[in-house]
Protein backbone atom coordinates (compact mmCIF):
# COMPACT_ATOMS: atom_id res chain seq x y z
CA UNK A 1 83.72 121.86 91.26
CA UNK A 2 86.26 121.52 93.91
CA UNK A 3 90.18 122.13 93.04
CA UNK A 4 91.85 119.41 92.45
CA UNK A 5 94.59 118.11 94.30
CA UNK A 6 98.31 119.13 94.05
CA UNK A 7 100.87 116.26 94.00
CA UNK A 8 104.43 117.44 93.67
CA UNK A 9 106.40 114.72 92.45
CA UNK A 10 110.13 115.40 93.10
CA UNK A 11 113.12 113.79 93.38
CA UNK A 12 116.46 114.47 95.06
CA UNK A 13 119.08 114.36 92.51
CA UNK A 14 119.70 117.34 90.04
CA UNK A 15 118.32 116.63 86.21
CA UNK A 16 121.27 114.52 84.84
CA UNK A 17 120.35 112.33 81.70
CA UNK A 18 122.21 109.16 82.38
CA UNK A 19 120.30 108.82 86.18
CA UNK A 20 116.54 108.54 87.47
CA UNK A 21 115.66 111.60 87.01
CA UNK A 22 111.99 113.22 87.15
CA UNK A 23 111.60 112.33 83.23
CA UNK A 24 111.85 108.79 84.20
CA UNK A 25 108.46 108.97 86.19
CA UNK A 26 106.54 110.32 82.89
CA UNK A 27 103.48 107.21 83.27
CA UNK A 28 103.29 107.96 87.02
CA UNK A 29 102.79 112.00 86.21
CA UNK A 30 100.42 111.32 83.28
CA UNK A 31 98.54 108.89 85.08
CA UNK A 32 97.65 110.90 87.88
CA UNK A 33 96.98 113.30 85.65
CA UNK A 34 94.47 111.12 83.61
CA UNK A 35 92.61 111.10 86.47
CA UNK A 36 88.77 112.25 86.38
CA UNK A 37 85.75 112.95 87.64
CA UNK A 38 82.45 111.82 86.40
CA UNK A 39 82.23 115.33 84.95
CA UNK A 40 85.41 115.34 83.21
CA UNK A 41 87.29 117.42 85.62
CA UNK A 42 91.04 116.45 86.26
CA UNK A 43 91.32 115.64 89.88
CA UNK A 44 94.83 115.69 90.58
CA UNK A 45 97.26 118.26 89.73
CA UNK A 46 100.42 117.00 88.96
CA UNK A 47 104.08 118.95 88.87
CA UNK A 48 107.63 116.84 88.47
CA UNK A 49 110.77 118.40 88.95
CA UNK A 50 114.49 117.23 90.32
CA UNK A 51 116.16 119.00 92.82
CA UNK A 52 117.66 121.83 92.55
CA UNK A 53 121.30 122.12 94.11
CA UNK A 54 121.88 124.97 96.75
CA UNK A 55 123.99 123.51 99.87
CA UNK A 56 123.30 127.00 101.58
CA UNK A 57 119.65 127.30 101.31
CA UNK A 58 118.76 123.69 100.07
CA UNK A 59 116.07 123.91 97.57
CA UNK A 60 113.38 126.74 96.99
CA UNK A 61 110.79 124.85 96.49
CA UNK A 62 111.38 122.00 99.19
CA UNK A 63 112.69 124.45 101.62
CA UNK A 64 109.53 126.15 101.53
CA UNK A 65 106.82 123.51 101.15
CA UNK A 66 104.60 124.51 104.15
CA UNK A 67 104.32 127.72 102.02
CA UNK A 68 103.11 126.22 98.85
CA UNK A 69 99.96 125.39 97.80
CA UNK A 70 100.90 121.55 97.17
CA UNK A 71 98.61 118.71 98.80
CA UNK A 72 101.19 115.91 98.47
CA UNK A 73 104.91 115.31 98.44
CA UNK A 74 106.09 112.32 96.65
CA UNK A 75 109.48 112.04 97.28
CA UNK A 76 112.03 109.58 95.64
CA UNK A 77 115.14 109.22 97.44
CA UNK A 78 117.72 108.39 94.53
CA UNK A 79 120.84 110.11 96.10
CA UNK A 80 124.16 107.84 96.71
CA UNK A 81 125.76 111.29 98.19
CA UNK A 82 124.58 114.56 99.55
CA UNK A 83 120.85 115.07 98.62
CA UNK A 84 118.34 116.82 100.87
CA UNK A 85 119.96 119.85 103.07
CA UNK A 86 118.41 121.35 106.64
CA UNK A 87 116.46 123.54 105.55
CA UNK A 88 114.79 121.51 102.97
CA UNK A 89 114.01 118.62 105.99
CA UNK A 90 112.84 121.33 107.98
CA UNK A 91 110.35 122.91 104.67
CA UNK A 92 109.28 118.51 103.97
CA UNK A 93 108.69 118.64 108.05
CA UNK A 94 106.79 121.83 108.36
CA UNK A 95 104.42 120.73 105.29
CA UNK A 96 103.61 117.52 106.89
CA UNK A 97 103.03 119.17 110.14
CA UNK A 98 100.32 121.53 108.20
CA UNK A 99 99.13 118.09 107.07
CA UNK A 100 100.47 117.59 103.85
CA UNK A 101 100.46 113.96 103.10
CA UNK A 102 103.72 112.47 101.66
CA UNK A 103 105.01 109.33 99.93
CA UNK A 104 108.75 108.25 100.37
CA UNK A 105 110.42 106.02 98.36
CA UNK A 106 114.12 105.35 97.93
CA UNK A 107 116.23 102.00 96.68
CA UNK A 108 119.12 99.90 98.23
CA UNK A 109 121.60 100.18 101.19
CA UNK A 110 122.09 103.64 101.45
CA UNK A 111 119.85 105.34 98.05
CA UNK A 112 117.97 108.08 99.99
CA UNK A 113 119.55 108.45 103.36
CA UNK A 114 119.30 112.13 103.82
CA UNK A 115 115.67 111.66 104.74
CA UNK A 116 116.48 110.08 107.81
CA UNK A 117 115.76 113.68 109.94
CA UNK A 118 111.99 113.69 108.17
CA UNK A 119 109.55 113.18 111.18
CA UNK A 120 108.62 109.47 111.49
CA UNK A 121 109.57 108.74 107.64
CA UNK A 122 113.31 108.57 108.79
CA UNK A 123 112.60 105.64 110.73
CA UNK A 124 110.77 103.46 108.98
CA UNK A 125 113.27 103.64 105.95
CA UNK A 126 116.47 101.23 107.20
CA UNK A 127 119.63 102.09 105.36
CA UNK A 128 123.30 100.32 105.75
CA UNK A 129 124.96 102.95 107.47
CA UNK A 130 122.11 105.36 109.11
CA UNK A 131 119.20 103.90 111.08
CA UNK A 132 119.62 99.99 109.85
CA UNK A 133 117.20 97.61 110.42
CA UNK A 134 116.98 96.30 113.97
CA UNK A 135 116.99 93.21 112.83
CA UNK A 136 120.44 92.21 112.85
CA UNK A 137 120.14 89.18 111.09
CA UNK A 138 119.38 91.52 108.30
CA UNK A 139 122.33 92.66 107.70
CA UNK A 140 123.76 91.30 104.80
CA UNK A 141 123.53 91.09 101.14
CA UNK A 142 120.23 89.36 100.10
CA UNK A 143 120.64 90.00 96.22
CA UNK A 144 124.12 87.76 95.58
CA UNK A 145 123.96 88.72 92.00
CA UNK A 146 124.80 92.54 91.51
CA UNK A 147 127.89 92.01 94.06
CA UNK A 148 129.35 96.08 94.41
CA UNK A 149 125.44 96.65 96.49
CA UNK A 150 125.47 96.19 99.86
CA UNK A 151 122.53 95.41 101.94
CA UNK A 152 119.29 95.86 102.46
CA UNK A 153 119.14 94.90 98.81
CA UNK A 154 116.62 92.55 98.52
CA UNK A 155 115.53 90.43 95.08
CA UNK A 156 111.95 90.42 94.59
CA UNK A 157 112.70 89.73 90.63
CA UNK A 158 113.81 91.75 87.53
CA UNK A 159 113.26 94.96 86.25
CA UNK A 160 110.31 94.40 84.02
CA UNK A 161 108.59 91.50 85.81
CA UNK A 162 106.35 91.50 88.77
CA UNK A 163 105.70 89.95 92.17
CA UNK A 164 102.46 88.66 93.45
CA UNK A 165 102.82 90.68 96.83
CA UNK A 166 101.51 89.45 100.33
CA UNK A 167 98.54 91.78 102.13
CA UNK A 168 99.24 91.84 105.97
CA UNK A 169 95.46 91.72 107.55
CA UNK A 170 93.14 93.71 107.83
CA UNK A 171 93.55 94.59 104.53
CA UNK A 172 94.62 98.46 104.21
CA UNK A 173 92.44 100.77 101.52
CA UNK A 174 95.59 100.92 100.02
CA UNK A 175 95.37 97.68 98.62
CA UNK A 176 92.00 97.30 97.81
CA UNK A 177 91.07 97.18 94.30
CA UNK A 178 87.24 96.44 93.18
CA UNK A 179 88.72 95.58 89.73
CA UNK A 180 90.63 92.44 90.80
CA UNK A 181 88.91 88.82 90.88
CA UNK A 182 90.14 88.98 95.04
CA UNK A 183 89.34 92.39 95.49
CA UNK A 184 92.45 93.52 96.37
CA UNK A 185 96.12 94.45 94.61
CA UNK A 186 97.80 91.04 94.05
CA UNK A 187 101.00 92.07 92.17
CA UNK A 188 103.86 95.05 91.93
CA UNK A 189 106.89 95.84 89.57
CA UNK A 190 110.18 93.78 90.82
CA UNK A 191 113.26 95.22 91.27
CA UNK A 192 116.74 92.95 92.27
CA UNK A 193 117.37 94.83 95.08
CA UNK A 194 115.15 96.87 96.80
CA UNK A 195 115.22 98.90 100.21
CA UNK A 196 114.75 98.02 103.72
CA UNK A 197 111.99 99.20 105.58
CA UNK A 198 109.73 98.49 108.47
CA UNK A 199 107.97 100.00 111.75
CA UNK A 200 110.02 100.08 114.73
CA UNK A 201 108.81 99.30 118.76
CA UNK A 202 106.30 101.94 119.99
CA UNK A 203 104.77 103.44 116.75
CA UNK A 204 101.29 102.89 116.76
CA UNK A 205 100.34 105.33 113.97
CA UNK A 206 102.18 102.63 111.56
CA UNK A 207 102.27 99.33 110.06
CA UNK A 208 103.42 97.25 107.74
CA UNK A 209 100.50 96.81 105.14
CA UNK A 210 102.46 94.46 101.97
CA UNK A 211 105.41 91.64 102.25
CA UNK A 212 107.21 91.20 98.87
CA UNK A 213 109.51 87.82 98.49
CA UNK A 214 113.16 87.07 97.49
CA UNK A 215 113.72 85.06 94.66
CA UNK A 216 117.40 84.34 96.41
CA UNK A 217 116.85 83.72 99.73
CA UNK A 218 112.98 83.37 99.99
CA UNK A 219 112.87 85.87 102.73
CA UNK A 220 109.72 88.05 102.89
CA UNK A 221 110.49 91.67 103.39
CA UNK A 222 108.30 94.62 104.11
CA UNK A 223 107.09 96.33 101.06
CA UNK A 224 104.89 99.19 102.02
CA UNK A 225 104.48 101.11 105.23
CA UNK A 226 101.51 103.70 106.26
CA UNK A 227 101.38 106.09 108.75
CA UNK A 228 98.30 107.50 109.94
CA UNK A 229 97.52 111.07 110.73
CA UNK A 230 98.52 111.43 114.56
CA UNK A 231 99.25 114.64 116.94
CA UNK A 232 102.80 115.82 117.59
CA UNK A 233 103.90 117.21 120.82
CA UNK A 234 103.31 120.64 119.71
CA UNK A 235 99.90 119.86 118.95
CA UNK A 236 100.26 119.81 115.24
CA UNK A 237 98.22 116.80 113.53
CA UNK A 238 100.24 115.26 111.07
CA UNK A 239 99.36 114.18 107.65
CA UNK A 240 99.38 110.66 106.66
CA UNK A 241 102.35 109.11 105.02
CA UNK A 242 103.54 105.76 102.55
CA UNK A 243 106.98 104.27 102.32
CA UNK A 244 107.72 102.27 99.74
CA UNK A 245 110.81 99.91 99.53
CA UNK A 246 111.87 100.84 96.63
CA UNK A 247 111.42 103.58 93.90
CA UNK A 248 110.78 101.06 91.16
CA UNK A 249 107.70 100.84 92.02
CA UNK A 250 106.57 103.76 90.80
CA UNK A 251 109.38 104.59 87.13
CA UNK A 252 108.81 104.09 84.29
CA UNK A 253 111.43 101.42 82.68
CA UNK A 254 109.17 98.81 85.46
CA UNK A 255 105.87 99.49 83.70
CA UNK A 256 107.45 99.42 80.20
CA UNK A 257 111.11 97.85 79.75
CA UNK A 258 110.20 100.19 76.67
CA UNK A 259 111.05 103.17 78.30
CA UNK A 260 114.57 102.44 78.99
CA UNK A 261 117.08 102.73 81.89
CA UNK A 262 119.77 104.50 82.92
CA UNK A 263 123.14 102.91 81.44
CA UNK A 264 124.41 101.77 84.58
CA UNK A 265 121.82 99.47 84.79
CA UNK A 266 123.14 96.15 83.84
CA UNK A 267 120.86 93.26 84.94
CA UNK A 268 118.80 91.89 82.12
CA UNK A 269 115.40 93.11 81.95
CA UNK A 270 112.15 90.70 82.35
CA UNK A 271 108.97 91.35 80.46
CA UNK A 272 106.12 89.95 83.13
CA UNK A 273 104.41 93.40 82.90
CA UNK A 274 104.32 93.42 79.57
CA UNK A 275 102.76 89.96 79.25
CA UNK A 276 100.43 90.59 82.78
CA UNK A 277 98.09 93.71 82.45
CA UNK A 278 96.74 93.06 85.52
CA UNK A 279 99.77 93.94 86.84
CA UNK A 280 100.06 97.18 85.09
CA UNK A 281 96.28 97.86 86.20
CA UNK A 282 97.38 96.58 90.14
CA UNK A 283 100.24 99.02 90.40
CA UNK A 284 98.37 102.38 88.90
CA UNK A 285 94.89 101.08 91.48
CA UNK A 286 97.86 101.87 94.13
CA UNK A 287 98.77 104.88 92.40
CA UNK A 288 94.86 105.99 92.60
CA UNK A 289 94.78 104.94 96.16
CA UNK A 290 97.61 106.26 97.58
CA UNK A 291 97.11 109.71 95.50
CA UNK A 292 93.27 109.68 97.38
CA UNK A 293 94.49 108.30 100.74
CA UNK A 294 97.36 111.12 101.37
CA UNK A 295 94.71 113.67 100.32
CA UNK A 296 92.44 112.95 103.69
C-alpha cells in the first residue's frame, strides 16, 4: 500500500480559546481523515496545530517545512496583527518550491496579511492595506452591516447558510462532483464578509475557478483561485496551490452552527446547512478534491 498523504493543517494565531483556533477545524481534520481506500487504508494523514510564537526564529515547524515530511500546507490566515515571521515565509516558500502543494485561506480586509511575501499566493490574496485589489472600484465596504470591518468584506450570507456558487468554464476538477444531479459543486458555507481575491495581469499558471454573490450589493466576487504547478527562475517546479476567500469555508461553526463560535462573533447565525445536506456533501467533495489535487 502506498503512504498516505500528509496534510498539515495550521493556522497562524497561537491556541487562544476565545479565537479560531486549530480546534475549530475538528470536521475538516476528521474528514480528511475518514478518508479511504477500497482496502480500508486511511489515505490522508492529517496533523492540526496553531502557531507557535517565536519573533526570532518564527515557528519550528513552519520555518522548516521543506524539511518535513508533510505533502500539503493548509494554511488559514486568521491574524489581525503580527502572524507569520521571515523565516517561516522563507520554510512555506522552500516547501512549495520542493513541490509541496498548499491551500491559503484567510478572511476580511486585512485577516492574513503576513502571507503576502509567499511566492504567487501573496498576490492573489487582496487585503486593505497590502497588495489591494486592482480594482479600485473595489475599495469599499461591501458588507454595510458589521460597520467596524473595512473592505474587501464581502456578504455572500450568514454563518450557517450557504451560497449556490458560480463555476467559471471549463469547469476545474476542483469542482466536479459525480454525486451532484449537475455534476459539479453547486453550493459553499456563507460568511458576511469574506476576503478579496483574484489573479492579477500576466499569471498564466492561475485563474479564477468559482464566483460567490453579495446578498448587499449583488456583486459577484472571486471565490476560489488555483495555481498550477509551473517552473521558477531557478528552475524549481512549483507545487500547485488554492486560495480561498475566506476561511469559513473550511471551520467548523459553518458546517454545524452546533459547534459554536468565537464570542466576538455577533451576527445571527443561519441554519441552510443544516436544512441542505447537499451542501454539507458539496463542501467536503471540495475538501476530497482539493486534498487529491495538491497531492499531484
Amino acid at each position: 500500500m502506498a503512504k498516505p498523504i500528509r496534510i498539515l493543517l495550521q493556522t497562524t494565531i497561537p491556541t487562544t480559546e476565545d479565537d479560531w483556533s486549530i480546534f475549530r477545524f475538528s470536521m475538516l481534520q476528521d474528514y480528511l481523515a475518514s478518508i479511504k481506500d477500497e482496502a480500508g487504508n486511511s489515505l490522508f494523514e492529517v496533523t492540526g496545530r496553531d502557531y507557535e510564537s517565536d519573533a526570532v526564529s518564527g515557528d519550528p515547524v513552519l520555518s522548516s517545512l521543506d524539511k518535513s515530511d508533510f505533502d500539503e500546507l493548509w494554511l488559514f490566515g486568521l491574524e489581525v496583527d503580527k502572524g507569520l515571521t521571515e523565516k517561516d515565509i522563507a520554510g512555506i516558500n522552500a516547501f512549495r518550491q520542493r513541490g509541496g502543494g498548499i491551500l491559503t485561506t484567510r478572511d476580511h480586509q486585512d485577516m492574513g496579511c503576513s502571507m503576502c511575501s509567499l511566492i504567487d499566493i501573496g498576490d492573489v490574496h487582496y487585503f486593505n492595506t497590502k497588495n489591494p485589489d486592482p480594482d479600485e472600484s473595489r475599495w469599499s465596504r461591501d458588507d454595510s452591516y458589521t460597520t467596524y470591518i473595512s473592505w474587501p468584506n464581502y456578504h455572500s450570507g450568514a454563518n450557517g447558510d450557504y451560497q449556490k456558487i458560480t463555476i467559471i468554464e471549463p469547469i476545474h476538477e476542483l469542482l466536479k462532483n459525480p454525486n451532484s444531479p449537475s455534476g459539479s459543486i453547486e453550493f459553499f458555507p456563507t460568511h458576511p464578509h469574506e476576503g478579496g481575491i483574484g489573479v492579477p495581469l500576466g499569471y498564466a499558471n492561475a485563474r479564477v475557478i468559482a464566483l460567490g454573490k453579495s446578498l448587499v450589493t449583488g456583486r459577484n466576487f472571486n471565490l476560489v483561485v488555483a495555481i498550477e504547478h509551473h517552473q521558477d527562475e531557478q528552475g524549481n517546479i512549483l507545487g500547485r496551490a488554492v486560495a480561498n476567500s475566506s476561511f469559513h469555508h473550511l471551520v467548523d461553526y459553518n458546517w454545524d452552527i452546533n459547534k459554536g463560535c468565537p464570542t466576538f462573533v455577533d451576527e445571527p447565525p443561519g441554519d441552510g446547512m443544516k436544512n441542505e445536506p447537499r451542501a454539507l456533501e458539496d463542501i467536503k467533495t471540495y475538501v476530497r478534491n482539493v486534498a487529491f489535487w495538491l497531492a499531484n
